[in-house]
C-alpha atoms as a PDB file:
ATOM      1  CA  UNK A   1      -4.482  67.128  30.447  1.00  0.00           C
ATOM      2  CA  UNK A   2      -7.055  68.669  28.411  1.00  0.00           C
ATOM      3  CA  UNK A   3     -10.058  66.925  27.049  1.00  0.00           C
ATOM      4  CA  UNK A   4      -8.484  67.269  23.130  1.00  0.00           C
ATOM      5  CA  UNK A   5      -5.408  65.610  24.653  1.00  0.00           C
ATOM      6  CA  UNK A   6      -8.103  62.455  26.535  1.00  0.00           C
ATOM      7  CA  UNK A   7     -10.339  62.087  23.194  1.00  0.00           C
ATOM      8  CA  UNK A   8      -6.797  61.959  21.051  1.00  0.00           C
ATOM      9  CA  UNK A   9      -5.943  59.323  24.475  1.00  0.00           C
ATOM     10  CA  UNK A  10      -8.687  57.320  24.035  1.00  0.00           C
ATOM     11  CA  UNK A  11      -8.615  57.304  19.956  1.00  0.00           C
ATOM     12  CA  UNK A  12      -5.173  55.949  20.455  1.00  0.00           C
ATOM     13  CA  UNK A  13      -6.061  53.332  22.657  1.00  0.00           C
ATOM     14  CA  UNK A  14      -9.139  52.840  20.594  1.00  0.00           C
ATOM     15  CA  UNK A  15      -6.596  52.567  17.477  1.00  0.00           C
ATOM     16  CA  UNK A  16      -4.244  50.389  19.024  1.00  0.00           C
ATOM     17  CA  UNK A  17      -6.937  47.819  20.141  1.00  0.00           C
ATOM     18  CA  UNK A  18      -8.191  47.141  16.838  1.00  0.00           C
ATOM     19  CA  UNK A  19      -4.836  46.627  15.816  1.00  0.00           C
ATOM     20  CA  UNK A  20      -4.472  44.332  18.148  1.00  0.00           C
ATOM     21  CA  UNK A  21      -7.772  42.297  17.434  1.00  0.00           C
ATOM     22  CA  UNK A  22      -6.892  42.521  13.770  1.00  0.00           C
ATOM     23  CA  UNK A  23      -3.084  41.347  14.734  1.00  0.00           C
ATOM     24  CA  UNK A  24      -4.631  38.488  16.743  1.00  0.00           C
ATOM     25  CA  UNK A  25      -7.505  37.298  14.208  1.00  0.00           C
ATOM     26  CA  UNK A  26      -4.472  36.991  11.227  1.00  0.00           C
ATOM     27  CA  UNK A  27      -2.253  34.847  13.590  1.00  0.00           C
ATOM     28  CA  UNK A  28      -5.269  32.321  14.378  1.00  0.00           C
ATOM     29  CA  UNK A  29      -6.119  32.633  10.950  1.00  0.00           C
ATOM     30  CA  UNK A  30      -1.962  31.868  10.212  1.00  0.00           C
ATOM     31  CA  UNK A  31      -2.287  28.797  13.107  1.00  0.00           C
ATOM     32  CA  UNK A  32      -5.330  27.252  11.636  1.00  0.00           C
ATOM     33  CA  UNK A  33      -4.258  27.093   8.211  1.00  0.00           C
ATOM     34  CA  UNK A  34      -0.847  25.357   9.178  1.00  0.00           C
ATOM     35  CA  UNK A  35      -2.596  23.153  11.382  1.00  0.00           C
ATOM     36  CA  UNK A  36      -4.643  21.641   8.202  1.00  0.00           C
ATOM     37  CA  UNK A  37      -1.791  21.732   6.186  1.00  0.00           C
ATOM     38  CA  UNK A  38      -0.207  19.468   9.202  1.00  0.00           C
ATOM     39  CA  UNK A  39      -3.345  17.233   9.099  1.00  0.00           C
ATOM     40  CA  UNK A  40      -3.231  16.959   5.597  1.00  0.00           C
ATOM     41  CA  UNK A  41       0.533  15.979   5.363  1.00  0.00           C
ATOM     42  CA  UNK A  42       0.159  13.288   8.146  1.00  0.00           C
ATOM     43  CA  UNK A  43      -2.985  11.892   6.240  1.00  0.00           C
ATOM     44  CA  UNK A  44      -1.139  11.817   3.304  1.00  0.00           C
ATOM     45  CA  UNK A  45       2.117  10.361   4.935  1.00  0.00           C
ATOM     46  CA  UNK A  46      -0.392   7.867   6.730  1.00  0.00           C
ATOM     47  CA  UNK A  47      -2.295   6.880   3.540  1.00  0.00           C
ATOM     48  CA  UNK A  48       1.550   6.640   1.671  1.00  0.00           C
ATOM     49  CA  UNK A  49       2.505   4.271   4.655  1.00  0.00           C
ATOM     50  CA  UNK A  50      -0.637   2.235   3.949  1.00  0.00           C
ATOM     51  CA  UNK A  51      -0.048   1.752   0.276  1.00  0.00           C
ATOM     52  CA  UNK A  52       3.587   0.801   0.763  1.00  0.00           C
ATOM     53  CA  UNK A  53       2.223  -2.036   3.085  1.00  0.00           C
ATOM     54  CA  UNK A  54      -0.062  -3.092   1.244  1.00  0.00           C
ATOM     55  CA  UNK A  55       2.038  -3.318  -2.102  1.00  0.00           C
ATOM     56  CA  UNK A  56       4.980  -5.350   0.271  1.00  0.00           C
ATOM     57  CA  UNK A  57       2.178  -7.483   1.660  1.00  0.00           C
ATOM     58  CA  UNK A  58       0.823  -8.240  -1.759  1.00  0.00           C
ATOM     59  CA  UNK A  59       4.213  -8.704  -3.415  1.00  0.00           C
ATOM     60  CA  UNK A  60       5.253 -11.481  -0.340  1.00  0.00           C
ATOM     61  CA  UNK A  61       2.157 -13.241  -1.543  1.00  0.00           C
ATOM     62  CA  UNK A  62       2.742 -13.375  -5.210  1.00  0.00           C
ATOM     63  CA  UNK A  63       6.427 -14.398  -3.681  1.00  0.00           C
ATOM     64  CA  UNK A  64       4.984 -17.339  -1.389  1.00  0.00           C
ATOM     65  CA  UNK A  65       2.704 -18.351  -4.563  1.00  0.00           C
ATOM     66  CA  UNK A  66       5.744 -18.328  -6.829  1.00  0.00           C
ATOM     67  CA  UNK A  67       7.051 -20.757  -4.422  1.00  0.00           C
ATOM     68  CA  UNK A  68       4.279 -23.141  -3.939  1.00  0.00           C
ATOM     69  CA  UNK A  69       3.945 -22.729  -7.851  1.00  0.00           C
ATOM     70  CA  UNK A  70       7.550 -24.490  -8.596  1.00  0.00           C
ATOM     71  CA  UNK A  71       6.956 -27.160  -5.934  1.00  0.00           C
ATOM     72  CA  UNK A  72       3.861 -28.171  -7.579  1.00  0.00           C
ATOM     73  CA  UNK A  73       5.520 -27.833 -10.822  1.00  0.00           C
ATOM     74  CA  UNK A  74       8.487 -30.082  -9.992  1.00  0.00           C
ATOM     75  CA  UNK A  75       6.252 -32.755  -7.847  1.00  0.00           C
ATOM     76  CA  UNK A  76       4.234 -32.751 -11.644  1.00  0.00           C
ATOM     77  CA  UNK A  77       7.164 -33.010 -13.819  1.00  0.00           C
ATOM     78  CA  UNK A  78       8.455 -35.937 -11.630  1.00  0.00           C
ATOM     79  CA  UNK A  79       5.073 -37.499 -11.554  1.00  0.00           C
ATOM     80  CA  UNK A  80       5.038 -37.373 -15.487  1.00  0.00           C
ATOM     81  CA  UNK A  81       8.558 -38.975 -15.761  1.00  0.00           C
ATOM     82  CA  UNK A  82       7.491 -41.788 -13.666  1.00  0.00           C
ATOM     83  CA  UNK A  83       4.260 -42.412 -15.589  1.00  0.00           C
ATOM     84  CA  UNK A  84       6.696 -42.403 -19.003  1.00  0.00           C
ATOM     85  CA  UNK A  85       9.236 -44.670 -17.612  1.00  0.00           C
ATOM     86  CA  UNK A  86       6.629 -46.889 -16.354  1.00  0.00           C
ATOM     87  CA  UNK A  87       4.857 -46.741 -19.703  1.00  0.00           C
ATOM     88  CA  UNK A  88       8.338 -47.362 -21.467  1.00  0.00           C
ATOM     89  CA  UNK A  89       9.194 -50.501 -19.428  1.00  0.00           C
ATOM     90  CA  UNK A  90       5.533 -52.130 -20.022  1.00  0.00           C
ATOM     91  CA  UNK A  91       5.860 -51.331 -23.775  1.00  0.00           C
ATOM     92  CA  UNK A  92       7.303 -54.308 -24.560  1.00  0.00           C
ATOM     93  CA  UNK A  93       5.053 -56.510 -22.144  1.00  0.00           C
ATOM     94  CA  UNK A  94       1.759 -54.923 -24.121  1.00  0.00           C
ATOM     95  CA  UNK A  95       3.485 -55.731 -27.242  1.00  0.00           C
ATOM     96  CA  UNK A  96       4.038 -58.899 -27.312  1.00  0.00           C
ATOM     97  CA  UNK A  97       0.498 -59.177 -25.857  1.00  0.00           C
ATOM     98  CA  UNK A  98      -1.240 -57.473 -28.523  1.00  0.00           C
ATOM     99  CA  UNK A  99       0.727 -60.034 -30.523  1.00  0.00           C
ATOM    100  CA  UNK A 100      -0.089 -63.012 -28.563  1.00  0.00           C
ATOM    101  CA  UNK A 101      -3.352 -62.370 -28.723  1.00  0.00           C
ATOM    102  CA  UNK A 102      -3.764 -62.042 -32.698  1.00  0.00           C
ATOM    103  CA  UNK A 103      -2.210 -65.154 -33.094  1.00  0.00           C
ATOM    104  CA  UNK A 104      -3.963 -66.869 -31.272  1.00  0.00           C
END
């Protein structure tokens, strides 16, 4: 071999190594960038999850509320029909006591 034919060699290895370094630096580049986009998904998968439990969470509250709501509302509206039957059936008793005592 003559030394043109090691200097053109060594260019070509020379040539082929940057290539290489170049080829190597885009596919980390390539692998980094997915990997954020992979962090970013599951953070915004994770934060979706979140919110949907939360919203269920809250909505079995406002359910349980609801609930206790209409029991308290029916224990009134019983409560108030026994004070207005009570009140009807001593109507008559306060009458005629009102009227007793005027003429007396």
């Amino acid at each position: 071999m003559g030394r043109n034919d090691i200097l053109r060699t060594i260019k070509d290895a020379e040539a082929a190594a940057e290539e290489t370094v170049r080829s190597a630096k885009d596919k980390a580049a390539k692998i980094l960038s997915e990997a954020r986009a992979s962090a970013s998904d599951a953070l915004n998968t994770g934060k979706k999850d979140a919110d949907s439990s939360a919203q269920a969470a809250i909505q079995s509250a406002r359910d349980a509320a609801a609930g206790d709501a209409a029991v308290v509302q029916k224990d009134g509206s019983a409560n108030v029909d026994s004070i207005n039957t009570s009140a009807e059936s001593n109507r008559d008793a306060a009458v005629q006591s009102v009227i007793d005592t005027i003429l007396s």
